[in-house]
Protein backbone atom coordinates (compact mmCIF):
# COMPACT_ATOMS: atom_id res chain seq x y z
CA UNK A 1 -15.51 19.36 -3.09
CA UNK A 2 -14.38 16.26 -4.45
CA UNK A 3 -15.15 15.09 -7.57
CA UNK A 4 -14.89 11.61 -8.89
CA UNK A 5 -12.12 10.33 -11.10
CA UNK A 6 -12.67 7.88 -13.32
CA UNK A 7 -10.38 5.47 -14.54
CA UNK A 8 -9.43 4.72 -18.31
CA UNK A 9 -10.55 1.15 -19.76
CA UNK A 10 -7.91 -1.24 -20.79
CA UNK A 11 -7.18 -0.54 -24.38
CA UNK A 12 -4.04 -2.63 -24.08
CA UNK A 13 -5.27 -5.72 -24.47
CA UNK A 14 -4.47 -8.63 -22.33
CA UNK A 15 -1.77 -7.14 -20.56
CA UNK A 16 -3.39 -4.81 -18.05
CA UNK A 17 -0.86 -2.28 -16.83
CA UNK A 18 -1.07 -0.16 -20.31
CA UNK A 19 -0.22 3.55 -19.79
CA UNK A 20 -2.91 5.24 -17.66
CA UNK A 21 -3.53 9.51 -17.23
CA UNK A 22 -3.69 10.06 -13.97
CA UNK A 23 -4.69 12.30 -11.25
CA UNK A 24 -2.91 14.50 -8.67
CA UNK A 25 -4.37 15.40 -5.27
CA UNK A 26 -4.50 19.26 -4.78
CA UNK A 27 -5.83 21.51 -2.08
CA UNK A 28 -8.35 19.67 1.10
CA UNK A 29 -9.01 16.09 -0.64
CA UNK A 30 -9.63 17.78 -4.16
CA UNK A 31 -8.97 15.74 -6.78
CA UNK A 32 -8.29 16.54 -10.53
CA UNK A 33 -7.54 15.14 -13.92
CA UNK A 34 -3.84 15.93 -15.16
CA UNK A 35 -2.04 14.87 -18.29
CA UNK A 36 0.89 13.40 -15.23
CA UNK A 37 0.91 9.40 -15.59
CA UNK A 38 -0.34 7.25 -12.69
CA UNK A 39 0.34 3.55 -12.68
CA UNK A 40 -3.01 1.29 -12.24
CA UNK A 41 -2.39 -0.50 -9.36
CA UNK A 42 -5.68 -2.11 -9.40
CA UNK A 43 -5.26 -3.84 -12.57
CA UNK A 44 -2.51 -5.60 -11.22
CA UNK A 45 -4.29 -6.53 -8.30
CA UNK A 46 -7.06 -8.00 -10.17
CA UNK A 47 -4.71 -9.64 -12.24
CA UNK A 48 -2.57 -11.08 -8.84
CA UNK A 49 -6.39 -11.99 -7.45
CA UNK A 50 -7.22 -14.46 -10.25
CA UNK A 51 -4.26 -16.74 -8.73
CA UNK A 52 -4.62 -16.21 -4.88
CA UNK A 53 -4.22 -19.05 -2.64
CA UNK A 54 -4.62 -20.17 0.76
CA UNK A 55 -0.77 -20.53 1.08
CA UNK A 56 -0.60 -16.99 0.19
CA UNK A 57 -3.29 -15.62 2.55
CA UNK A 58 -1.31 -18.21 5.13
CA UNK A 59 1.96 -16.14 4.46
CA UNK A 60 -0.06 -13.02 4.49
CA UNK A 61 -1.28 -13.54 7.94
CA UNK A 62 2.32 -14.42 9.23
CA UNK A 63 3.53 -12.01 8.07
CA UNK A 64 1.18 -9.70 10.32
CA UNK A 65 1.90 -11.58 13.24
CA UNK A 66 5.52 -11.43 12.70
CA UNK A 67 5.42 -7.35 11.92
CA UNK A 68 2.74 -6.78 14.78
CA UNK A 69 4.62 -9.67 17.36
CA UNK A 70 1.37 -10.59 18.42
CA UNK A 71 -0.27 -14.11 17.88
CA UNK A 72 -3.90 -12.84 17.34
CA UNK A 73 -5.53 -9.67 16.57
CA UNK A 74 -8.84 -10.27 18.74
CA UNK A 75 -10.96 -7.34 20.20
CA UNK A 76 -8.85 -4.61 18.14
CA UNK A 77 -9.58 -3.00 14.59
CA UNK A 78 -7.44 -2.65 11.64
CA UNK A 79 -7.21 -0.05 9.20
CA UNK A 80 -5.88 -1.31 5.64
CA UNK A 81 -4.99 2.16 3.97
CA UNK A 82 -4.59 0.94 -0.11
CA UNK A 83 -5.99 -2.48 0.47
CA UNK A 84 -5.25 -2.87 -3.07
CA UNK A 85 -6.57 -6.70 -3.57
CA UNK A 86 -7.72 -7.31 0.35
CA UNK A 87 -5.18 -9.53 1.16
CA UNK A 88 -3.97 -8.47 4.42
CA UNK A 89 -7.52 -6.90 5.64
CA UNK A 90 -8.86 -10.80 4.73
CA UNK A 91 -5.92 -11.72 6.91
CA UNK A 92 -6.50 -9.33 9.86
CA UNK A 93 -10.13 -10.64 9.87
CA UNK A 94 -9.04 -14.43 10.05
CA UNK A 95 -6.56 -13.53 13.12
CA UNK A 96 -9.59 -12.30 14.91
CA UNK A 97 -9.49 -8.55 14.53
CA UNK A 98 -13.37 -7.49 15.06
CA UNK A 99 -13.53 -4.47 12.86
CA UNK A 100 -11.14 -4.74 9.50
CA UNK A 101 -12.31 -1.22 6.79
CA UNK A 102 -10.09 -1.26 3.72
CA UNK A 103 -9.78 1.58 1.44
CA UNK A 104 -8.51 2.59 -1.54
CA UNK A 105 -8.38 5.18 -4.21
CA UNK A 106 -8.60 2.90 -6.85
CA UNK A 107 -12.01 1.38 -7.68
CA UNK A 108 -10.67 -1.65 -9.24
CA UNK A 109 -8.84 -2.40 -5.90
CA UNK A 110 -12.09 -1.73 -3.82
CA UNK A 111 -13.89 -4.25 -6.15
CA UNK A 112 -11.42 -6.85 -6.46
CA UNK A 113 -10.86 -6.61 -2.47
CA UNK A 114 -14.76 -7.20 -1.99
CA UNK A 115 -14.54 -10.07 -4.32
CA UNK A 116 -11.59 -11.63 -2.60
CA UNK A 117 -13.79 -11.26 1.32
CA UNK A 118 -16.38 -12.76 -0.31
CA UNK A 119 -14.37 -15.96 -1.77
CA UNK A 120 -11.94 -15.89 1.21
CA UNK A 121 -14.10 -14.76 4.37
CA UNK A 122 -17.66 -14.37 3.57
CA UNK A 123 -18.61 -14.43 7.46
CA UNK A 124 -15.41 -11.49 8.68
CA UNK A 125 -16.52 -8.38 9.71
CA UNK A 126 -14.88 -6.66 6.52
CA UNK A 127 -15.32 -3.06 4.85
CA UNK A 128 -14.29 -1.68 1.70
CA UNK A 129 -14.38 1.52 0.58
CA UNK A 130 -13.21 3.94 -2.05
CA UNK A 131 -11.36 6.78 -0.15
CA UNK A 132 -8.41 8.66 -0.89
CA UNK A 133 -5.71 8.79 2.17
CA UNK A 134 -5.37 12.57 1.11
CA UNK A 135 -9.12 13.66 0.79
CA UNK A 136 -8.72 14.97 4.54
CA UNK A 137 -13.03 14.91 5.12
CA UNK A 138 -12.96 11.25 4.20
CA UNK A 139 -10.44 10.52 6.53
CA UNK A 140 -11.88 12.50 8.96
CA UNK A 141 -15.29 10.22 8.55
CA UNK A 142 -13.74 7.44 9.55
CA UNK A 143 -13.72 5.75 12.95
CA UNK A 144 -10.10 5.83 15.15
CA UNK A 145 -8.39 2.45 15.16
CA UNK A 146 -6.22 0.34 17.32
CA UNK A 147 -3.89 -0.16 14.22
CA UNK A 148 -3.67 1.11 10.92
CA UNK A 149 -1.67 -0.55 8.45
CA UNK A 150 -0.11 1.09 5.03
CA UNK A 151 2.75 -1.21 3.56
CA UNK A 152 3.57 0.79 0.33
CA UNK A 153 1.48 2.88 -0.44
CA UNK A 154 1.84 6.15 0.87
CA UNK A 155 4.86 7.12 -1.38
CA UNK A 156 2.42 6.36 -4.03
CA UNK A 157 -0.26 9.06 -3.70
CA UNK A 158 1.87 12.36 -4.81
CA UNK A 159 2.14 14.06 -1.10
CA UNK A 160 3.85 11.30 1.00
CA UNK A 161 4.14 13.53 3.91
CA UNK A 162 0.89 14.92 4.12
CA UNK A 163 -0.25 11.07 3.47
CA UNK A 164 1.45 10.29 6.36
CA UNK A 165 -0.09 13.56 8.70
CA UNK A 166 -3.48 11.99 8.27
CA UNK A 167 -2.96 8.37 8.11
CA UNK A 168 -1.37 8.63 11.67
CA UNK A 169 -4.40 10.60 12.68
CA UNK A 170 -6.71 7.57 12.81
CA UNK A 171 -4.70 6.14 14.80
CA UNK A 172 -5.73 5.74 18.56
CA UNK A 173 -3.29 6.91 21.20
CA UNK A 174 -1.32 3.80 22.01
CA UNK A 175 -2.30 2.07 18.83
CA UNK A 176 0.15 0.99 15.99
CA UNK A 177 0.76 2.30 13.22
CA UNK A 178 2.64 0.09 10.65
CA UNK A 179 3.60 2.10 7.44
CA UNK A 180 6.53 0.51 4.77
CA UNK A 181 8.17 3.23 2.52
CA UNK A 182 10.26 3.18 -0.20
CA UNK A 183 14.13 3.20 0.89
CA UNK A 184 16.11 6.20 -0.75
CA UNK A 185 17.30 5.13 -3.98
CA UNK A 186 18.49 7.37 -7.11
CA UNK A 187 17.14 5.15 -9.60
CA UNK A 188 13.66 4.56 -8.69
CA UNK A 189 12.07 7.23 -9.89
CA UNK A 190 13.43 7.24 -13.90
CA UNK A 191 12.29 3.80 -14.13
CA UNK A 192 8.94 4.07 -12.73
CA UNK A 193 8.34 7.31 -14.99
CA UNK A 194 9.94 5.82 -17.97
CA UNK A 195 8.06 2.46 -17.59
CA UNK A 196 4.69 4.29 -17.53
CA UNK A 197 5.42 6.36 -20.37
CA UNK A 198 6.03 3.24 -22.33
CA UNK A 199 3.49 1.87 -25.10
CA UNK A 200 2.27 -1.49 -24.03
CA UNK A 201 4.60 -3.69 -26.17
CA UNK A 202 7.74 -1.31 -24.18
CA UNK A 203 6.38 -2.18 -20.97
CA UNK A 204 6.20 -6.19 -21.51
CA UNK A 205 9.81 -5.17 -23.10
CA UNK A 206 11.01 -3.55 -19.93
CA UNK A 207 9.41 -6.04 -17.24
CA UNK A 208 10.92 -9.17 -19.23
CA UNK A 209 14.44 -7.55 -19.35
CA UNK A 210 13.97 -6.61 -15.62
CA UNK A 211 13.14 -9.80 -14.23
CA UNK A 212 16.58 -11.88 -14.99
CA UNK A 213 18.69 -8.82 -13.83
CA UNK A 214 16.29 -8.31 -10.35
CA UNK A 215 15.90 -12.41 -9.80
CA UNK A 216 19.80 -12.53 -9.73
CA UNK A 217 20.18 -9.39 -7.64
CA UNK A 218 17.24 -10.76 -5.10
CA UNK A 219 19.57 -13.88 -4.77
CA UNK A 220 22.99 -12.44 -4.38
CA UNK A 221 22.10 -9.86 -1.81
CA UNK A 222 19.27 -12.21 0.06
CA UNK A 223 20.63 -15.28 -0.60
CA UNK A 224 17.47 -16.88 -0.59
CA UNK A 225 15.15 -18.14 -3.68
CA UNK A 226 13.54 -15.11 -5.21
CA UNK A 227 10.69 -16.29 -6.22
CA UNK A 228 10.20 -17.30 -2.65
CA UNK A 229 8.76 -13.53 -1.92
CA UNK A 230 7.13 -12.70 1.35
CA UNK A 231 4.08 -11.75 2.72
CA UNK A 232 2.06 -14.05 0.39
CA UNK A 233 2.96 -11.72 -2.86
CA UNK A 234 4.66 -13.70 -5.47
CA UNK A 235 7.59 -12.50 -8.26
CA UNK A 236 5.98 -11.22 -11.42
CA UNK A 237 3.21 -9.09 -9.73
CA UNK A 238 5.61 -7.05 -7.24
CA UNK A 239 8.37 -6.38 -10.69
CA UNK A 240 5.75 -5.26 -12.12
CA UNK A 241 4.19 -3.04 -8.61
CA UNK A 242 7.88 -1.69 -8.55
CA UNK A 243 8.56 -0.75 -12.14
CA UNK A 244 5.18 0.84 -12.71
CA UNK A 245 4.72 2.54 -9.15
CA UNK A 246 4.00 6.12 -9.94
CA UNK A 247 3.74 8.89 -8.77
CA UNK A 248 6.60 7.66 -6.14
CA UNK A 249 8.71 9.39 -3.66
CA UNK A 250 11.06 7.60 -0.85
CA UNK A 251 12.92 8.52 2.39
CA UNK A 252 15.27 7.15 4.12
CA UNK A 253 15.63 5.27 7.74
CA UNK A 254 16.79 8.07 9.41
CA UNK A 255 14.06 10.64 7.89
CA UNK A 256 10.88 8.82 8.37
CA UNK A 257 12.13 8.20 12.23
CA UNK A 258 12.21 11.86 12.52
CA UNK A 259 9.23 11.93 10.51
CA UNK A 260 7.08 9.66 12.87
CA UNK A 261 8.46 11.29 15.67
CA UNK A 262 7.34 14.59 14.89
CA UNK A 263 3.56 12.95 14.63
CA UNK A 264 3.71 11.48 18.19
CA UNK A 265 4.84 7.92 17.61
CA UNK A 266 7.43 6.04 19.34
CA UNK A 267 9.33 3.77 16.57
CA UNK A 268 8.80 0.35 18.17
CA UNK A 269 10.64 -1.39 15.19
CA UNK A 270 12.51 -1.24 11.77
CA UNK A 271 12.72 -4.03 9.46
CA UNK A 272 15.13 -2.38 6.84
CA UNK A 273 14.68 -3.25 3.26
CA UNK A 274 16.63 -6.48 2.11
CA UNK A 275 17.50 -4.47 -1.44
CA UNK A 276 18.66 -0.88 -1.52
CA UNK A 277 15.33 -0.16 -3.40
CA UNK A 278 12.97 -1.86 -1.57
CA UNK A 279 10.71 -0.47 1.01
CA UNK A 280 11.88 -0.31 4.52
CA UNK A 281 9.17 -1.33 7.52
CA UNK A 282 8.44 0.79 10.36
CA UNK A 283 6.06 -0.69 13.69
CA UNK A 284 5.14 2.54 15.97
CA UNK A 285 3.14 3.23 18.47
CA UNK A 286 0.94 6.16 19.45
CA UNK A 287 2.28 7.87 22.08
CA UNK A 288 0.57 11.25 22.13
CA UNK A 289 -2.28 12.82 19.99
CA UNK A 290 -0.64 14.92 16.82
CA UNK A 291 -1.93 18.37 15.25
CA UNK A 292 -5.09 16.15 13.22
CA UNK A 293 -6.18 13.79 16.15
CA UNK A 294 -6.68 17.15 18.17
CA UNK A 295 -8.12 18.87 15.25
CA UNK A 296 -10.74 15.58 15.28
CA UNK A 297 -11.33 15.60 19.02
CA UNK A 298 -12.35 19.34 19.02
């Protein structure tokens, strides 16, 4: 049975990514309390929502069409597994998808996605729930879609892999599924733990000393402006997504294509990461029903 989590309040004042307990995912969809950190994602959302523009839901929705290669998303549905602040479910909805359900574990996310519909696309055919990718009944609950879309989240939630088994389950046979992981790095994982075992003033310590070091990296290796950042996100918001991402795991090109493959998808397309610690972008398609999408049919 699943039991509800709740979140800690902000007792760090007006910076809201203070340390956080957290909560592992154990057994079919239970959920428990644990003394292991868990970064709040939400609060950053919020935080990214109180500046959102339409040039950024613009970029978001290029993006999409760029990923997808497909000019509209009329007559099919979208699945937006960790909406986080709605942006790209808003963005489905304005390139014509008919049936756009975001979820997410985080309640903060949920609200701050149905506050963003409602200033962005009051009229779209938009859902949000609060559902955890690995609470397997939930899932199971929800309707099959002609693409689901995860772009970093999945190494997030403590069981990648099994995140991944029933993710790709909702997806109909010959659908897409569009997932972006984490690139295999070394470092990744001290600084996310160290960041969120940092007191507050540590954390604006860390980020601040980050941000010189990562805008000159961006621009050596990309060549472009970094603060130019894609897909309608903007600097300080993904440094601080990145350092305070936890729990976290990664894989690499070559293991998520064996990865997807054993799950019945043909990989369509990778977009590789531009930074060795960046996430890298797989487009796939459905190509046969995998162990869950049977389980479902029976």
């Amino acid at each position: 049975m699943q039991r509800a989590v709740k979140t800690t309040a902000n007792v760090y004042g007006r910076w809201p990514y203070g340390r956080c307990g957290g909560h592992n995912n154990k057994g079919e969809g239970e959920l428990f309390m644990t003394s292991e950190v868990r970064f709040r994602f939400g609060e950053n959302w919020a935080s990214f929502s109180r500046h959102l523009t339409e040039t950024q839901l613009a970029e978001a929705r290029a993006s999409l069409q760029r990923l997808l290669d497909m000019e509209s998303l009329e007559d099919h549905t979208f699945l937006d597994i960790g909406c986080g602040s709605g942006l790209f479910s808003i963005a489905a909805a304005q390139l014509g998808a008919r049936q756009v359900v975001g979820i997410d574990i985080d309640p903060v996310s949920v609200r701050t996605s149905q506050d963003n519909a409602r200033r962005w696309a009051p009229d779209a055919p938009l859902t949000f729930r609060q559902v955890s990718v690995l609470d397997e009944t939930a899932m199971e609950a929800l309707d099959i879609f002609d693409i689901v879309y995860s772009w970093g989240v999945l190494h997030h939630t403590g069981d990648m892999r099994r995140a991944l088994r029933i993710a790709a389950a909702r997806v109909r046979t010959g659908g897409l599924f569009v997932v972006a992981i984490y690139n295999r790095h070394w470092s990744s994982p001290f600084v996310k733990r160290g960041y969120n075992l940092l007191p507050v003033w540590g954390q604006r310590g860390l980020a601040g000393g980050f941000a010189p070091v990562i805008l000159l990296a961006k621009a050596l290796v990309t060549r472009r402006n970094p603060f130019k950042v894609r897909r309608g996100m903007d600097f300080f918001h993904n440094l601080v997504d990145w350092l305070g991402g936890y729990p976290y795991e990664y894989a690499s090109i070559s293991e998520m294509r064996k990865l997807l493959g054993n799950l019945g998808f043909h990989v369509l397309r990778v977009l590789q990461a531009p930074v060795p610690t960046g996430c890298n972008e797989f487009v796939c398609r459905a190509e046969r029903e995998n162990e869950f999408s049977k389980k479902r049919a029976r």
